[in-house]
N, C-alpha and C. Protein backbone atom coordinates (compact mmCIF):
# COMPACT_ATOMS: atom_id res chain seq x y z
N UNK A 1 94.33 65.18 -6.28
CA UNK A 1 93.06 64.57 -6.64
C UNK A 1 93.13 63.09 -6.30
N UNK A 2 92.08 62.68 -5.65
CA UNK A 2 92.04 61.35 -5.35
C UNK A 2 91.89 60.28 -6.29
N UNK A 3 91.52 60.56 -8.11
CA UNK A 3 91.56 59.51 -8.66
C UNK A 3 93.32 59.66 -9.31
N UNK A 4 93.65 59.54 -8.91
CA UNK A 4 95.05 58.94 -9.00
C UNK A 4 95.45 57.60 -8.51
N UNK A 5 96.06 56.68 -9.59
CA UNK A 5 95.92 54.97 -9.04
C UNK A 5 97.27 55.00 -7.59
N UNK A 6 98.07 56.08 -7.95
CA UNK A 6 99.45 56.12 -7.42
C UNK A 6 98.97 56.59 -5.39
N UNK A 7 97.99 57.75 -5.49
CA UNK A 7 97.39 58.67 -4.18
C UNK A 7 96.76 57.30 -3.70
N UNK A 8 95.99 56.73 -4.13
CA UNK A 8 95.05 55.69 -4.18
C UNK A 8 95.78 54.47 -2.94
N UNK A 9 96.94 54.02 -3.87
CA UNK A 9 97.53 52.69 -3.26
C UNK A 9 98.31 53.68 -2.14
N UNK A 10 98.18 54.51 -2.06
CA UNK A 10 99.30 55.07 -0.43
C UNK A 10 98.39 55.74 0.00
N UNK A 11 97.37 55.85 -0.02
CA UNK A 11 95.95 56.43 0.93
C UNK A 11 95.83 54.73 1.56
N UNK A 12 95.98 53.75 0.95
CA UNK A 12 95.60 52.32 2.09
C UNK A 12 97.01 51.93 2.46
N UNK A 13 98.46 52.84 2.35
CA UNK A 13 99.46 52.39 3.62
C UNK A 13 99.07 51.84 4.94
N UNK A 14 98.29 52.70 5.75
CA UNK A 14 97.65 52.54 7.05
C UNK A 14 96.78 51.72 7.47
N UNK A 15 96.23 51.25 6.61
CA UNK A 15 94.95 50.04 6.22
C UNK A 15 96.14 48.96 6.69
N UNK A 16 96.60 48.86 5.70
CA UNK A 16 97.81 47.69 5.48
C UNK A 16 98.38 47.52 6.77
N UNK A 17 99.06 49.34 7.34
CA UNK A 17 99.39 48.41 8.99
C UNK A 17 98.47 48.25 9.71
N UNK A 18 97.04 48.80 9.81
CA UNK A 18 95.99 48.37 10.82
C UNK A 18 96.04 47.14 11.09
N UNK A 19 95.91 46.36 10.01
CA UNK A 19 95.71 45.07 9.79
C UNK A 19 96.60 43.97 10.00
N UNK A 20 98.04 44.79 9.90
CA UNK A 20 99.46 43.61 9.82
C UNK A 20 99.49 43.91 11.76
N UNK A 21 99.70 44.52 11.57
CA UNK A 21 99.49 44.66 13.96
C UNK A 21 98.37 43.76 14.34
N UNK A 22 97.17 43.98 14.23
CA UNK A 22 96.22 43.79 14.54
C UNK A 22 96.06 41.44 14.12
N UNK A 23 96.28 41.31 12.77
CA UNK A 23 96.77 40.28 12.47
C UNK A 23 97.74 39.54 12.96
N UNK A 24 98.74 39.94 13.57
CA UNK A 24 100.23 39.66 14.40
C UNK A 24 99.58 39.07 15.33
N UNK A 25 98.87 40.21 15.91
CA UNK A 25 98.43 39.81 17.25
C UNK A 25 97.67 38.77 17.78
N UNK A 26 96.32 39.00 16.41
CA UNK A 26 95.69 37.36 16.70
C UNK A 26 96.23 36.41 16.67
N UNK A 27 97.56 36.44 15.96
CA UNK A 27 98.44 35.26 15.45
C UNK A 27 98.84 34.58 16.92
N UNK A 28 99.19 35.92 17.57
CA UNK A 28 99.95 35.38 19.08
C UNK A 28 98.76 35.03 19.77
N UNK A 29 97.54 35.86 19.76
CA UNK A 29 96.55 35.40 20.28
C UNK A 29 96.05 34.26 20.33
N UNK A 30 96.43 33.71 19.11
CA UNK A 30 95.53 32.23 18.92
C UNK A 30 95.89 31.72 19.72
N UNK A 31 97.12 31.22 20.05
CA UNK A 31 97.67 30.29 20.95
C UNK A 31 96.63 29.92 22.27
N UNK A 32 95.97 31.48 22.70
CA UNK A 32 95.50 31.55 23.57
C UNK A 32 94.20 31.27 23.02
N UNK A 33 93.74 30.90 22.05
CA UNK A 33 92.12 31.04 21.66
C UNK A 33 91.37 31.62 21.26
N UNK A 34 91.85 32.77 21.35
CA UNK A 34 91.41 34.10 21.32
C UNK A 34 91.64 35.07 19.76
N UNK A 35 91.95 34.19 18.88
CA UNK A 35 92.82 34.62 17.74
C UNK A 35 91.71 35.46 16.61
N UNK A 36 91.10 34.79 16.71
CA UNK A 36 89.44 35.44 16.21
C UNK A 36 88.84 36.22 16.28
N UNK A 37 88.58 37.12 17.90
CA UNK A 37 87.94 38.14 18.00
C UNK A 37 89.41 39.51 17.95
N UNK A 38 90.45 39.28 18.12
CA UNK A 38 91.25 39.76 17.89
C UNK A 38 91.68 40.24 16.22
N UNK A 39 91.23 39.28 15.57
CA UNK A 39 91.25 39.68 14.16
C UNK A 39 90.42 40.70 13.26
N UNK A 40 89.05 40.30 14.14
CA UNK A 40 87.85 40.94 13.67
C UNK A 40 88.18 42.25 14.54
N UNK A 41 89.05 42.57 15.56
CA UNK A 41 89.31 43.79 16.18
C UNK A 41 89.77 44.72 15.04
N UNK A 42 90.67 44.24 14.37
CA UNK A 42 91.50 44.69 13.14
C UNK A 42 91.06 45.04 12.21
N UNK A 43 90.18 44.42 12.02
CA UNK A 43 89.03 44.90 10.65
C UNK A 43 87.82 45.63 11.13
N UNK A 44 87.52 46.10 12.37
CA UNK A 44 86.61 47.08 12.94
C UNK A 44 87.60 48.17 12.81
N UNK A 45 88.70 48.23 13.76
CA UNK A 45 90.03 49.46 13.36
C UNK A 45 90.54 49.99 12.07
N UNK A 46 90.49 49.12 10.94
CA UNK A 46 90.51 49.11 9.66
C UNK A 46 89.37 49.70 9.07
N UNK A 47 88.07 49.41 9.11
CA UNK A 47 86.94 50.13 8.62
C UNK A 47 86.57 51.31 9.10
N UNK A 48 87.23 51.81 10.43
CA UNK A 48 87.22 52.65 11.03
C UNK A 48 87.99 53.98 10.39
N UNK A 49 89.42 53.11 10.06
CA UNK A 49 90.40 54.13 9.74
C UNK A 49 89.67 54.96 8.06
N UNK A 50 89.28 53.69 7.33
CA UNK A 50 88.55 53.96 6.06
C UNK A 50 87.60 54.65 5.87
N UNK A 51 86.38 54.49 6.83
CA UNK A 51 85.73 55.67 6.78
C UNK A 51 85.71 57.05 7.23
N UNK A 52 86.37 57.09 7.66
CA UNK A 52 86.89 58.51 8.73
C UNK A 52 87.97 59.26 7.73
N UNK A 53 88.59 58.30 7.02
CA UNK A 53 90.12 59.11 6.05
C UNK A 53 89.17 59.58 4.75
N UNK A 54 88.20 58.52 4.50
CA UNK A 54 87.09 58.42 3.21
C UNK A 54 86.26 59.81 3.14
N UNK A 55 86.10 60.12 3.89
CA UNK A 55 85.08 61.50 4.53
C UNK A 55 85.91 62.41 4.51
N UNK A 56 87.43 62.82 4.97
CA UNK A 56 88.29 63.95 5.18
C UNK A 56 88.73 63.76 3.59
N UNK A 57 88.63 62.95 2.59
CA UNK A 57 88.87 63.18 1.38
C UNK A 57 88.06 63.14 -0.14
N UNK A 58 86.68 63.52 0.85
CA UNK A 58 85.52 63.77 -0.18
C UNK A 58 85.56 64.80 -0.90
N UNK A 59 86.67 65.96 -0.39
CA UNK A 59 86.49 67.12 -1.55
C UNK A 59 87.61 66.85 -2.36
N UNK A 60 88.34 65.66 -2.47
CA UNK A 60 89.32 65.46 -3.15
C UNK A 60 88.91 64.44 -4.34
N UNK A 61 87.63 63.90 -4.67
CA UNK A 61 87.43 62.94 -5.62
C UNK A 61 85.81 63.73 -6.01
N UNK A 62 86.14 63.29 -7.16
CA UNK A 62 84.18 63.76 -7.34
C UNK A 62 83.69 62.97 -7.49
N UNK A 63 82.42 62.78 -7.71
CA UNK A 63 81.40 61.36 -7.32
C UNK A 63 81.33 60.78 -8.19
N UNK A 64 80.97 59.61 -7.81
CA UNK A 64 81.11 58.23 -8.57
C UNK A 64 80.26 58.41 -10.19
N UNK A 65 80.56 57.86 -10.77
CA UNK A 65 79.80 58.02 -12.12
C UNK A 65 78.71 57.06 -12.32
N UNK A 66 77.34 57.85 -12.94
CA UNK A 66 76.17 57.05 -12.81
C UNK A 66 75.75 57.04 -14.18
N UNK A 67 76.30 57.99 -15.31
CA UNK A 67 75.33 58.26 -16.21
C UNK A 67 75.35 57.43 -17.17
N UNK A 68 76.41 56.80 -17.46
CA UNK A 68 76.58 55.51 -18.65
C UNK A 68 77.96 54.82 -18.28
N UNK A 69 77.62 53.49 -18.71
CA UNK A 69 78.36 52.41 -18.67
C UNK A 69 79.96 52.45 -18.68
N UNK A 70 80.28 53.17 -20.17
CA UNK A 70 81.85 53.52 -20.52
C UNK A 70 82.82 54.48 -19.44
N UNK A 71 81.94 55.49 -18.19
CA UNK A 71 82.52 55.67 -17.62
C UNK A 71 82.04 55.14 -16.12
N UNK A 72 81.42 54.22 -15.69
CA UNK A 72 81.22 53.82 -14.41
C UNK A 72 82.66 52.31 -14.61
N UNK A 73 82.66 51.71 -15.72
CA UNK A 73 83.97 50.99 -16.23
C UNK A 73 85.10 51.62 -15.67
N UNK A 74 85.20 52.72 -16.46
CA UNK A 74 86.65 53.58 -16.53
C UNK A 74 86.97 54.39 -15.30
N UNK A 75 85.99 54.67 -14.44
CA UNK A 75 86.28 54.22 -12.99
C UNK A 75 86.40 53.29 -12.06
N UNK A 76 86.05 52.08 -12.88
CA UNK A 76 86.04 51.02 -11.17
C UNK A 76 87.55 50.56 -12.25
N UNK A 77 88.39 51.42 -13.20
CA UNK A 77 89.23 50.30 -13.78
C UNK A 77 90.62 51.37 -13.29
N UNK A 78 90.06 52.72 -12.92
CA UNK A 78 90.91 52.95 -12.00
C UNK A 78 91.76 52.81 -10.63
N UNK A 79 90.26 52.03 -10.34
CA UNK A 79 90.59 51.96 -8.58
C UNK A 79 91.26 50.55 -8.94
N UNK A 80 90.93 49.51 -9.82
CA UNK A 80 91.47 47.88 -10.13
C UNK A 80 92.81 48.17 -10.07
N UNK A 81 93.52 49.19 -10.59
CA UNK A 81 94.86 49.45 -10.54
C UNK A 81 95.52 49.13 -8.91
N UNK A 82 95.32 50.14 -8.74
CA UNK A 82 95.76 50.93 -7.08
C UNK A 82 95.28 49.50 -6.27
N UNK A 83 94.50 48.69 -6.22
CA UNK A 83 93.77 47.94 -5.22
C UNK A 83 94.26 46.47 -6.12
N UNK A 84 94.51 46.53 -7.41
CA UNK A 84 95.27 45.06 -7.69
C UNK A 84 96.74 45.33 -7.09
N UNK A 85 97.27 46.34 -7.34
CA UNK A 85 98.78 45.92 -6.53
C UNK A 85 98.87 45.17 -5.83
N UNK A 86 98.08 46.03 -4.54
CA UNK A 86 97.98 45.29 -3.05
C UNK A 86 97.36 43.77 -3.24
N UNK A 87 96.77 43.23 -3.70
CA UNK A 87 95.96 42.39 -4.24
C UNK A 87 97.81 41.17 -4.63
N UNK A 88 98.08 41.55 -5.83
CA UNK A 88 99.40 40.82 -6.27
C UNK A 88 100.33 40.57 -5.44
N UNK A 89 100.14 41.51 -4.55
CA UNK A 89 101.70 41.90 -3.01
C UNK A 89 100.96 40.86 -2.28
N UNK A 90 99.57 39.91 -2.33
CA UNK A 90 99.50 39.63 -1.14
C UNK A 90 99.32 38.13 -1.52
N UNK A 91 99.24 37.85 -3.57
CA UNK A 91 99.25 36.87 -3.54
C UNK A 91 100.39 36.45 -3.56
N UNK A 92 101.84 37.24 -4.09
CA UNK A 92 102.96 37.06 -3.46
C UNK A 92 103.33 36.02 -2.71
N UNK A 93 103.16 37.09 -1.18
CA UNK A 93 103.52 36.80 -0.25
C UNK A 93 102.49 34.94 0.43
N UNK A 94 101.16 35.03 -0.31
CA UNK A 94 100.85 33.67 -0.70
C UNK A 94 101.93 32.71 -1.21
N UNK A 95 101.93 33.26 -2.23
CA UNK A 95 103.23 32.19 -2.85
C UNK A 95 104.60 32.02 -2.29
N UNK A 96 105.16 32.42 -1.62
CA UNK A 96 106.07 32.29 -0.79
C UNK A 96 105.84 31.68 0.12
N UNK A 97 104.84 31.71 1.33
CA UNK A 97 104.16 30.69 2.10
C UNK A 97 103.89 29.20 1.83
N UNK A 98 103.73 29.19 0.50
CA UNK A 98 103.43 27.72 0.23
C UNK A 98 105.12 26.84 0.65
N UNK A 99 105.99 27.27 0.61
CA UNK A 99 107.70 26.94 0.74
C UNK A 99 107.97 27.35 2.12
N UNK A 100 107.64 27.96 2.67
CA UNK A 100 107.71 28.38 4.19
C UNK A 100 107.09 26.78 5.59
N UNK A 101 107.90 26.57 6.09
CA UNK A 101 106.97 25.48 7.19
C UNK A 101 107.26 25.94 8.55
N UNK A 102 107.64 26.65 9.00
CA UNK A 102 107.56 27.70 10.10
C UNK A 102 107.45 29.13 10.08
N UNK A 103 106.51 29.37 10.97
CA UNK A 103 105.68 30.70 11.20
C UNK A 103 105.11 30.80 10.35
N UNK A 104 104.08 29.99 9.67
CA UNK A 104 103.13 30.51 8.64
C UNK A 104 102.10 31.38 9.12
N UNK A 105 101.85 31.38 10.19
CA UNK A 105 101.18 32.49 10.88
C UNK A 105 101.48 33.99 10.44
N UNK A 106 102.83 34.02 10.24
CA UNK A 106 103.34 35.41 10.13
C UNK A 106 103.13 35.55 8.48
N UNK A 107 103.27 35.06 7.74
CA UNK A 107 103.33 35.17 6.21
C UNK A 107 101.88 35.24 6.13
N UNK A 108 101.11 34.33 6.76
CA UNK A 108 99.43 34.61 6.78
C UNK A 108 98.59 35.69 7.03
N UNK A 109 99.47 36.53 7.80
CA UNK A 109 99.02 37.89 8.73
C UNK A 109 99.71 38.93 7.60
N UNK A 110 100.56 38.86 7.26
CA UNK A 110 101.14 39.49 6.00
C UNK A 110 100.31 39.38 4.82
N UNK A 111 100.09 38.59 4.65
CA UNK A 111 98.82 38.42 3.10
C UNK A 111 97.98 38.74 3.58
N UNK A 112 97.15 38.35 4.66
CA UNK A 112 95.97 39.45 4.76
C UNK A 112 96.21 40.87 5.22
N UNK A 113 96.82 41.07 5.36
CA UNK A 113 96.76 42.90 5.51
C UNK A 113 97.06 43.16 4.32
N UNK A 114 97.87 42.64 3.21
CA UNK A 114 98.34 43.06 2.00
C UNK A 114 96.69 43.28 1.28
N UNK A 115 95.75 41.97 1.51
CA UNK A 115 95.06 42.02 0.50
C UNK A 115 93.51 43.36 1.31
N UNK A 116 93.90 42.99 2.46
CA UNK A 116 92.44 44.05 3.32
C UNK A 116 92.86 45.60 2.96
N UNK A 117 94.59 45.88 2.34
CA UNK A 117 94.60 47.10 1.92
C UNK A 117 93.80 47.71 0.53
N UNK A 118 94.11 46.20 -0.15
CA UNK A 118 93.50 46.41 -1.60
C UNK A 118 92.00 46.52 -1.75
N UNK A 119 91.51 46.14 -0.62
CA UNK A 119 89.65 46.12 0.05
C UNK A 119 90.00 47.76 0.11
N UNK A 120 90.68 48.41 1.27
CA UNK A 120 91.05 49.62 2.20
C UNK A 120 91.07 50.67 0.52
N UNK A 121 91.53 50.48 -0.33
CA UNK A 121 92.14 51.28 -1.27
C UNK A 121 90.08 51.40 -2.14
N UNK A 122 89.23 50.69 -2.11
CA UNK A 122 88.15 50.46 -3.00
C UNK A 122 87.17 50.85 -1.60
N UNK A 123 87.31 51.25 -0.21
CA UNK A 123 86.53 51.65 0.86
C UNK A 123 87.03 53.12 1.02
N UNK A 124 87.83 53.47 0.57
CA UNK A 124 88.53 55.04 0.99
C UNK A 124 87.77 55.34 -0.27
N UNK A 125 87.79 55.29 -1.29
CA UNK A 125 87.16 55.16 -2.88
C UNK A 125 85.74 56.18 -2.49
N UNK A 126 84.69 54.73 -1.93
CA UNK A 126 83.31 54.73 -1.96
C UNK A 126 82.88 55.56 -1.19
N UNK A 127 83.62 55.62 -0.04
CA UNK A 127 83.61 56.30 1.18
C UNK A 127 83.50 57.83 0.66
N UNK A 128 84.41 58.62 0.50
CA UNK A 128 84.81 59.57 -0.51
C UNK A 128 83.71 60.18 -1.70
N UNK A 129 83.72 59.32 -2.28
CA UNK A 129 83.03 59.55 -3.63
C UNK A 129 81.42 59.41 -2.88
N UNK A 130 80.88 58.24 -2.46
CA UNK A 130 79.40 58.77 -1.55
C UNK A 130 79.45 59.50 -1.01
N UNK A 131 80.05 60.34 -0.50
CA UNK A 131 79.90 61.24 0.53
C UNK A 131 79.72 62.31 -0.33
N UNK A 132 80.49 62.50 -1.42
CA UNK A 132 80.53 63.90 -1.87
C UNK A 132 79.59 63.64 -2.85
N UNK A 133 79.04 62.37 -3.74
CA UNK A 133 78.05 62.52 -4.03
C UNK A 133 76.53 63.12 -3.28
N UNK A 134 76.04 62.37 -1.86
CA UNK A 134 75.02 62.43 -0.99
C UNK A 134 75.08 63.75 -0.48
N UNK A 135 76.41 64.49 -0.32
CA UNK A 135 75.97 65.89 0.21
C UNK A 135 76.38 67.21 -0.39
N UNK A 136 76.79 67.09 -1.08
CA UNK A 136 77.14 68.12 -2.01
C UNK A 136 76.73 68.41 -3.70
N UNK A 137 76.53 69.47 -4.04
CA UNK A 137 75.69 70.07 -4.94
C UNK A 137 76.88 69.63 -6.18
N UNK A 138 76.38 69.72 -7.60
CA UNK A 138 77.21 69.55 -8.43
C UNK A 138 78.63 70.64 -8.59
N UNK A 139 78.21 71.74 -7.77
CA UNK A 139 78.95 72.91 -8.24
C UNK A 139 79.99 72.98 -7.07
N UNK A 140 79.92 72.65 -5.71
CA UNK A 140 80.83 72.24 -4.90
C UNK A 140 80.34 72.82 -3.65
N UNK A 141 79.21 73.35 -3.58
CA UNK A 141 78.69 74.12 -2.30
C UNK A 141 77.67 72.82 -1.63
N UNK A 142 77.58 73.10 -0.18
CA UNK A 142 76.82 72.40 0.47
C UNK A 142 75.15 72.63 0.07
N UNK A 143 74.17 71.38 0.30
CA UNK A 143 72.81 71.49 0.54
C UNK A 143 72.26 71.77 1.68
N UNK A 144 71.37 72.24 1.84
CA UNK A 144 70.65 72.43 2.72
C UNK A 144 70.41 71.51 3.62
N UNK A 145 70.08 71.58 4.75
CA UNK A 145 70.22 70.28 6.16
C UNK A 145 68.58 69.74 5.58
N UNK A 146 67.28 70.47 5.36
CA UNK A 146 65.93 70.02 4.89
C UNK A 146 66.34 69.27 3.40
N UNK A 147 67.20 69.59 2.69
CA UNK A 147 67.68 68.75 1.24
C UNK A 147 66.43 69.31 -0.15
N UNK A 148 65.58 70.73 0.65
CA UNK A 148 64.47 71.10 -0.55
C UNK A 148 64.50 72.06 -0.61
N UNK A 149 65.59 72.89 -0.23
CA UNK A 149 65.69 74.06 -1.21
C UNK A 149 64.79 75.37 -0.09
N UNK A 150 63.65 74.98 0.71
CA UNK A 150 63.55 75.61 1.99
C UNK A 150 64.12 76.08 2.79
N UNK A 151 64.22 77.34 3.05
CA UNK A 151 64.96 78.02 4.07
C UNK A 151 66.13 77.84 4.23
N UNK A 152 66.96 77.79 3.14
CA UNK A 152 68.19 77.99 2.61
C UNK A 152 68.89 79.12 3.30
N UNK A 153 68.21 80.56 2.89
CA UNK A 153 68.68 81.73 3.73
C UNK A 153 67.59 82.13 4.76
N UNK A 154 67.59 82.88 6.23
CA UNK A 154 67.29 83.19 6.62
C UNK A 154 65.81 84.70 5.97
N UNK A 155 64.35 84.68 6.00
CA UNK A 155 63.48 85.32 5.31
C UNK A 155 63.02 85.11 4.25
N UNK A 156 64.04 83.92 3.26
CA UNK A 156 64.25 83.36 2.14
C UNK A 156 62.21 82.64 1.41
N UNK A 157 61.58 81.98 2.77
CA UNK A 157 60.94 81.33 2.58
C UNK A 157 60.79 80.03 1.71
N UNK A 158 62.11 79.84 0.62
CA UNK A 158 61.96 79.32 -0.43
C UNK A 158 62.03 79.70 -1.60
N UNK A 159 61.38 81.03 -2.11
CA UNK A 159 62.04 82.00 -3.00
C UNK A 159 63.15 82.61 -3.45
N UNK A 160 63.24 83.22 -4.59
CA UNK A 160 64.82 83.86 -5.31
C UNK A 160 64.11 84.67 -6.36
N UNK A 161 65.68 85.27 -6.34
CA UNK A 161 65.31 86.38 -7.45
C UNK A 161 64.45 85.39 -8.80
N UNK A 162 65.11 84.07 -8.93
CA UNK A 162 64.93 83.38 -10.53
C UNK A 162 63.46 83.14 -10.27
N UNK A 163 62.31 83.26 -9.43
CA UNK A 163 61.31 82.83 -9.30
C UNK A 163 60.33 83.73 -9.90
């Protein structure tokens, strides 16, 4: 099950390296100028990876909670878990940088992938949980492609036995 804080923070492993490669690179890139669109490469590859993993694990979370306060909390205080780690790992590695005076580039590219995982860990989340909210029935079967209950089955017209 995907609300697990533990599934959670290692569903954005991959986030984390999208971003630490992709970050490296602008790093080397900059030199050349180029350090910028190279970064934003990383975070297109990154949102990429998120929504695509977010969708293959919609039958693994059930949808987000709408009906009262105490549990739309007690879900976003699940995901705070799993997505503060990464979050702490990256102010870390912040804090270590401040004592560092060569290659801060690299400790810089390291904190941001640390912290775009803890983003990655709250986008695999939404991703997931909208999805299986927007297309799926409470009971776990698909809706209809019309979304009204029309021609559901083939002769059906719209009718059922309950009518």
């Amino acid at each position: 099950m995907l609300s697990s804080p533990k599934r959670l923070a290692l569903e954005a492993v991959p986030v984390a390296a999208i971003l630490l490669f992709w970050n490296l690179l602008a790093g080397i890139a900059h030199f050349q100028n180029v350090g910028g669109p190279v970064g934003t490469a990383g975070v297109v590859m990154a949102a990429l990876y998120v929504v695509l993993r977010g969708i293959s694990l919609s039958s693994d979370v059930l949808p987000p909670a709408t009906d009262n306060v105490a549990a739309i909390l007690y879900q976003n205080a699940l995901l705070a878990l799993p997505a503060g780690a990464w979050f702490v790992a990256a102010m870390a590695v912040g804090a270590v940088e401040i004592y560092v005076e060569e290659f801060t580039w690299v400790f810089s590219s390291i904190r941001t992938a640390l912290g775009g995982a803890g983003l990655g860990v709250v986008g695999l989340y939404a991703v997931a949980a909208g999805r299986r909210a927007l297309f799926e029935d409470p009971a776990g079967g698909r809706p209809s492609p019309d979304r009204d209950g029309v021609g559901d089955e083939p002769g059906s017209e719209g009718s059922s036995a309950d009518d």
